[in-house]
N, C-alpha and C. Protein backbone atom coordinates (compact mmCIF):
# COMPACT_ATOMS: atom_id res chain seq x y z
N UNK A 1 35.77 163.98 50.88
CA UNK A 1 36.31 164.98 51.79
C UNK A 1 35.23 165.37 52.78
N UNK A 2 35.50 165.38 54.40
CA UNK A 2 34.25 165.79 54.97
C UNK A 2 34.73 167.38 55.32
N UNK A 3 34.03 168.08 55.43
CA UNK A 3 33.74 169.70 55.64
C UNK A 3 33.78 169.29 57.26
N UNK A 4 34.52 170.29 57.68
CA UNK A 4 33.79 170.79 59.34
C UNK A 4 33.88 172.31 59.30
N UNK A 5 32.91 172.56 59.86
CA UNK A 5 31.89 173.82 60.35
C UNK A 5 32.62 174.11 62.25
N UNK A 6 33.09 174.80 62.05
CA UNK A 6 34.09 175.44 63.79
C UNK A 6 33.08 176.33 64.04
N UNK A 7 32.71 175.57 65.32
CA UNK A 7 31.66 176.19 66.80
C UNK A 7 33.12 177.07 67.24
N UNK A 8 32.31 178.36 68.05
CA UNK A 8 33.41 178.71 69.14
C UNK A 8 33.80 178.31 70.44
N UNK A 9 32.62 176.96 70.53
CA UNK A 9 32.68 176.13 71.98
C UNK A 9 33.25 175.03 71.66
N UNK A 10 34.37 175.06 70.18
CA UNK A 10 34.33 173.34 70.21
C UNK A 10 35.30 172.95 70.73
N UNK A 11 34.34 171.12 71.26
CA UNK A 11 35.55 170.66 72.13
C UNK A 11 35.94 169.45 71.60
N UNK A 12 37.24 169.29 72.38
CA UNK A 12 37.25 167.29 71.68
C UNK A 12 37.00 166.63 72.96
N UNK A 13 36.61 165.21 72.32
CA UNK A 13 36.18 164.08 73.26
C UNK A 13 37.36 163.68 73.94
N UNK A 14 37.24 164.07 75.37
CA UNK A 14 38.13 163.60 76.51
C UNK A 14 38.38 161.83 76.29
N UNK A 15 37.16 161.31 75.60
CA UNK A 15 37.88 159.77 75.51
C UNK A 15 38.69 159.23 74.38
N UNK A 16 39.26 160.42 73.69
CA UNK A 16 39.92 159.65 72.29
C UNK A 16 40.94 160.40 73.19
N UNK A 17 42.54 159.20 73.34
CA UNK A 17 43.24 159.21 73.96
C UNK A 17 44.20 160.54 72.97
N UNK A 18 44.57 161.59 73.92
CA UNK A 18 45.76 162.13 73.67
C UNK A 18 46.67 161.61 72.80
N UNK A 19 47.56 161.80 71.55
CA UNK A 19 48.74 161.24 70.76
C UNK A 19 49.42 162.84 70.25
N UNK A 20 50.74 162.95 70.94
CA UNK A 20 51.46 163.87 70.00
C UNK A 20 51.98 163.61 69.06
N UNK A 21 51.98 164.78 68.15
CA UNK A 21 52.03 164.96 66.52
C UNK A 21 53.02 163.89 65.86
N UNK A 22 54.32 163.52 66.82
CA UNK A 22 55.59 163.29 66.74
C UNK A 22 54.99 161.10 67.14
N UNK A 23 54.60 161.09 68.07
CA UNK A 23 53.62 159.78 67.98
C UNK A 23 53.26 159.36 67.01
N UNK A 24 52.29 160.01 66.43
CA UNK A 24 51.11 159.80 65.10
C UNK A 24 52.14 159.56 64.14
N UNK A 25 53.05 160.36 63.66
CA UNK A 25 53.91 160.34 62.58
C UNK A 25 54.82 159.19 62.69
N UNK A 26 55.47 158.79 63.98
CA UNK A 26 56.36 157.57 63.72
C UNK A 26 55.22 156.30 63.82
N UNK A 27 53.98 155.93 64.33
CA UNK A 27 53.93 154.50 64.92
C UNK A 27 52.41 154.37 63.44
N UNK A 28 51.47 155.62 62.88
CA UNK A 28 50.85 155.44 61.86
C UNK A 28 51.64 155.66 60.56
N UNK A 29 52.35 156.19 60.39
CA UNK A 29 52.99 156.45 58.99
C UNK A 29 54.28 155.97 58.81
N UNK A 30 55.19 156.48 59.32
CA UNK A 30 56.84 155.96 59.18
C UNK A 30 57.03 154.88 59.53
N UNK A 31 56.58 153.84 60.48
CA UNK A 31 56.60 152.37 60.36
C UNK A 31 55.80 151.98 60.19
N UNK A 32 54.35 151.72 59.53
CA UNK A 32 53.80 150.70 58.80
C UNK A 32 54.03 150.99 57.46
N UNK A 33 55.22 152.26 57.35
CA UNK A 33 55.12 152.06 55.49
C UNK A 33 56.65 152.11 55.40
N UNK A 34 57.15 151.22 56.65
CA UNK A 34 58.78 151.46 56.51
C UNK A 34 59.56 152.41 56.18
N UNK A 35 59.20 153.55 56.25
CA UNK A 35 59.77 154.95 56.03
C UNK A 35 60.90 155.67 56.64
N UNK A 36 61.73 155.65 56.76
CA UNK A 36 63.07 156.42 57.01
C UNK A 36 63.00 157.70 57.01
N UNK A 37 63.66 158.34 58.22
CA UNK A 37 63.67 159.56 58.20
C UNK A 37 64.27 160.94 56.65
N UNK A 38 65.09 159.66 56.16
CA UNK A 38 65.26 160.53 54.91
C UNK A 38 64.71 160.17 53.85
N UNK A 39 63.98 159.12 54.28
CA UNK A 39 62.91 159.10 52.82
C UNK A 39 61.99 160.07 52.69
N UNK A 40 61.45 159.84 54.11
CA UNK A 40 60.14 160.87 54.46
C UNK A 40 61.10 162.45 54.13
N UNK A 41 61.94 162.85 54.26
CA UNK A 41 62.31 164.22 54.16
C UNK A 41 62.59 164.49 52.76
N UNK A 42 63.34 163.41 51.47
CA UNK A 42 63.14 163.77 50.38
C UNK A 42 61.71 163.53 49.71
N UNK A 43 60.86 162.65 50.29
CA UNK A 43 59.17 162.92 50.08
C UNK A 43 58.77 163.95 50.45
N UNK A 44 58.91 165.01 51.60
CA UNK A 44 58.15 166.09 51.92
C UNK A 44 58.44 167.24 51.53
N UNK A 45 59.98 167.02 51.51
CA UNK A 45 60.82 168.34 51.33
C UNK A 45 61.30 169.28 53.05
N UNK A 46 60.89 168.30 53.65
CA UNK A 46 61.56 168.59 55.10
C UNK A 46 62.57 167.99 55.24
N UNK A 47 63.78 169.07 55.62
CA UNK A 47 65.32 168.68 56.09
C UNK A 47 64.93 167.50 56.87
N UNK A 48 66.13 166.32 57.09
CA UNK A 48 66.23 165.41 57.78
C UNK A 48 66.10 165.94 59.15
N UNK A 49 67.36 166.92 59.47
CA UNK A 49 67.35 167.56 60.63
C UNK A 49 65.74 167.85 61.56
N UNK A 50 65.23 168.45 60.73
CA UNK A 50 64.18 169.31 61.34
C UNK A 50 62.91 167.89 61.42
N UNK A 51 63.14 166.92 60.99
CA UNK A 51 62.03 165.96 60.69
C UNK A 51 62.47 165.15 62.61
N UNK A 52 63.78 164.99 62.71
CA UNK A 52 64.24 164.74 63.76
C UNK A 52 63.58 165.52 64.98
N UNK A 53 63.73 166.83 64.72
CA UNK A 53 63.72 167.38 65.88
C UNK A 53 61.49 167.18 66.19
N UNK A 54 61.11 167.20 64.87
CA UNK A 54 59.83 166.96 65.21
C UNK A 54 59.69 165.29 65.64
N UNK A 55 60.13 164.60 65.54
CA UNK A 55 59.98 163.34 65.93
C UNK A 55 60.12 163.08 67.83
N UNK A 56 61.50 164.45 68.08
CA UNK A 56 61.76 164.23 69.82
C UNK A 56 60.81 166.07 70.15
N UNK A 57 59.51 165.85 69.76
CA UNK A 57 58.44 166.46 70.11
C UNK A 57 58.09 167.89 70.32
N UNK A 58 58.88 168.40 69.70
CA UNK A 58 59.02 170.03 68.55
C UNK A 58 57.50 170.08 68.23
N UNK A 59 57.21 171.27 68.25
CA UNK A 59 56.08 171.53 67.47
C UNK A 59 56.21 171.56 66.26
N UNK A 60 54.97 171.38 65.57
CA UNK A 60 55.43 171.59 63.92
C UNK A 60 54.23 172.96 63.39
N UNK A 61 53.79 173.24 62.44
CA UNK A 61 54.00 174.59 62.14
C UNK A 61 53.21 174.37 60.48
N UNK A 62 52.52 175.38 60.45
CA UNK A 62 51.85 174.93 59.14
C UNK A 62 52.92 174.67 57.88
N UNK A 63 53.87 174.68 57.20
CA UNK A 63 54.13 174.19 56.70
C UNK A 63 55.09 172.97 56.80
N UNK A 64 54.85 172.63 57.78
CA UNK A 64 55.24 171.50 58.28
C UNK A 64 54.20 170.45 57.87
N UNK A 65 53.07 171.16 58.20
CA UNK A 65 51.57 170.15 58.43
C UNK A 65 51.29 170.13 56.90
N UNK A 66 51.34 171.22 55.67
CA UNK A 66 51.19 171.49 54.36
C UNK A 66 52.36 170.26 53.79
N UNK A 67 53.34 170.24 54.10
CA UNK A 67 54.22 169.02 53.54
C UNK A 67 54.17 167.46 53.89
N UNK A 68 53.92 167.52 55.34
CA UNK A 68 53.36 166.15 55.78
C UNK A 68 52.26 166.02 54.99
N UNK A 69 51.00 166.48 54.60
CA UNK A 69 50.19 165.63 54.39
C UNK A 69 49.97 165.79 53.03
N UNK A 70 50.75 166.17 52.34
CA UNK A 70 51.16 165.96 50.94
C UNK A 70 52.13 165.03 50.65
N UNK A 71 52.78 164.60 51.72
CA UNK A 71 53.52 163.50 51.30
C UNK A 71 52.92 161.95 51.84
N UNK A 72 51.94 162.04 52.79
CA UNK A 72 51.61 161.29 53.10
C UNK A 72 50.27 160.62 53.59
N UNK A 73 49.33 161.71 52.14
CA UNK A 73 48.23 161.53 51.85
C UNK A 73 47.14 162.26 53.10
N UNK A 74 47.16 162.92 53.57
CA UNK A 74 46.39 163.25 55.14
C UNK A 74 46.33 164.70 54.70
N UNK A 75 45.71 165.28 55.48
CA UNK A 75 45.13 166.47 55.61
C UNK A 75 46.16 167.61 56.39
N UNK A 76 46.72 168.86 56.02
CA UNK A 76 46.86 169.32 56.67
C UNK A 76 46.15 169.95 57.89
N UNK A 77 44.99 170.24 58.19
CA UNK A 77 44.30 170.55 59.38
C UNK A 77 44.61 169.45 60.12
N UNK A 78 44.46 167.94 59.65
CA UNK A 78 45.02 166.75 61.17
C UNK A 78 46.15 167.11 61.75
N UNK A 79 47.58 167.54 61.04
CA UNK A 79 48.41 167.59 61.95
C UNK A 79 48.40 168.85 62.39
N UNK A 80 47.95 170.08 62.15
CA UNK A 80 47.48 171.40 63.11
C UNK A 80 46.91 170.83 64.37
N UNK A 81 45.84 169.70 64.22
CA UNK A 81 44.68 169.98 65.06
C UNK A 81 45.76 168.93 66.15
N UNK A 82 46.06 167.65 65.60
CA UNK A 82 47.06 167.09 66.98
C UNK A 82 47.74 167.96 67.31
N UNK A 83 48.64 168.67 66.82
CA UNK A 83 49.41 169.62 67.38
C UNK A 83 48.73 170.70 68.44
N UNK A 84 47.62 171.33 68.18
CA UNK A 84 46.83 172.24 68.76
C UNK A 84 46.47 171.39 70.65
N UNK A 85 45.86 169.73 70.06
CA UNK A 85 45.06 169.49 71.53
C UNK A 85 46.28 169.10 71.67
N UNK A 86 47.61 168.70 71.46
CA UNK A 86 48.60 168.34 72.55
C UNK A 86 49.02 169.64 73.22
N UNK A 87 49.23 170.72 72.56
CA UNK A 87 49.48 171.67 73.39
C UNK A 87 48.54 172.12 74.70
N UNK A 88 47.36 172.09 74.25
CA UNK A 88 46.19 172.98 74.61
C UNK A 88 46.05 171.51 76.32
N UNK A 89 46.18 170.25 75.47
CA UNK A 89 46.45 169.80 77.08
C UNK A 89 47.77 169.47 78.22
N UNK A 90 48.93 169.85 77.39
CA UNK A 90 49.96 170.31 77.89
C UNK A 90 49.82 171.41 78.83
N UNK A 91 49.23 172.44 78.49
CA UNK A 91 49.23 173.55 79.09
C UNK A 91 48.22 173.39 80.11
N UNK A 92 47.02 172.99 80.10
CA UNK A 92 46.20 172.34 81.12
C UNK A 92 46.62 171.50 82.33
N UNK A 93 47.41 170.76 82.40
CA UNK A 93 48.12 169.53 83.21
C UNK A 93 49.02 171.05 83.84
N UNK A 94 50.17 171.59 83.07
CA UNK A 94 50.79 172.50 83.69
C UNK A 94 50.64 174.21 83.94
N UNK A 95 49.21 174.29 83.73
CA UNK A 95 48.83 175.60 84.76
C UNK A 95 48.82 175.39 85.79
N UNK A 96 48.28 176.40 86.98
CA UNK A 96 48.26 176.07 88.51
C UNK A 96 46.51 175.49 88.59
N UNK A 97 46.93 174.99 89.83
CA UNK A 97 45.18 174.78 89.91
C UNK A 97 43.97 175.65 90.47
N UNK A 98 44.53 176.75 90.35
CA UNK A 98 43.42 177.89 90.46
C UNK A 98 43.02 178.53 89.49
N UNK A 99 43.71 178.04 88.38
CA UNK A 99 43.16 178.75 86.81
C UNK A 99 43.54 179.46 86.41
N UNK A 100 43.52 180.67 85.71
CA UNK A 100 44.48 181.36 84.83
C UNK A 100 43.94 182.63 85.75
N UNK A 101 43.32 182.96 86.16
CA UNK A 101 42.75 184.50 86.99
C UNK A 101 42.03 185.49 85.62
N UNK A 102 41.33 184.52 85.02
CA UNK A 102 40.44 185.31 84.01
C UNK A 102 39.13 185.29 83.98
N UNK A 103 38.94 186.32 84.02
CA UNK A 103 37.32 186.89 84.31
C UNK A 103 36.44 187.11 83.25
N UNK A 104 35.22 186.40 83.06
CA UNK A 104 34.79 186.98 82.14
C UNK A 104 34.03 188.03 82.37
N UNK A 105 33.71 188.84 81.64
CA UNK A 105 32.91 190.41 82.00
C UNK A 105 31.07 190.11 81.60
């Protein structure tokens, strides 16, 4: 298990390409282990429904991330943290380009 230690400056590397949560889950897990949406949901204990709606790019939610990676061996902090930089550069691309109008003191 590796430990990480959270700076309040931390950043991620602009060169490890962007993948949302809903990405990672169908093209690393649900098809190289042939997994069906209702397999994976009676493995996790996530409704079919709701496994759907995270697949067409829903956020997911800590116990979302607590059941994924109990069912499929991974860490819950990985799918927080994809979830976190897809947002965090979602929201970047669609602010304005003058910045948020925050000042630091």
């Amino acid at each position: 298990m590796m430990l990480l230690s959270i700076h309040p400056q931390l950043r991620i590397d602009d060169d490890v390409p962007l993948r949302a949560p809903a990405t990672v889950l169908q093209l690393d897990h649900m098809i190289p282990e042939a997994l069906t949406v209702a397999q994976l949901a009676r493995r996790s204990g996530i409704p079919a429904w709701h496994l759907h709606r995270l697949l067409t790019g829903q956020p997911l939610y800590a116990e979302e991330a607590f059941r994924l990676a109990a069912a499929l061996h991974t860490s819950p902090l990985y799918w927080l943290m994809l979830q976190a930089r897809h947002d965090l550069e979602k929201f970047r691309r669609e602010s304005m380009p003058g910045g948020l109008g925050v000042h630091s003191t």
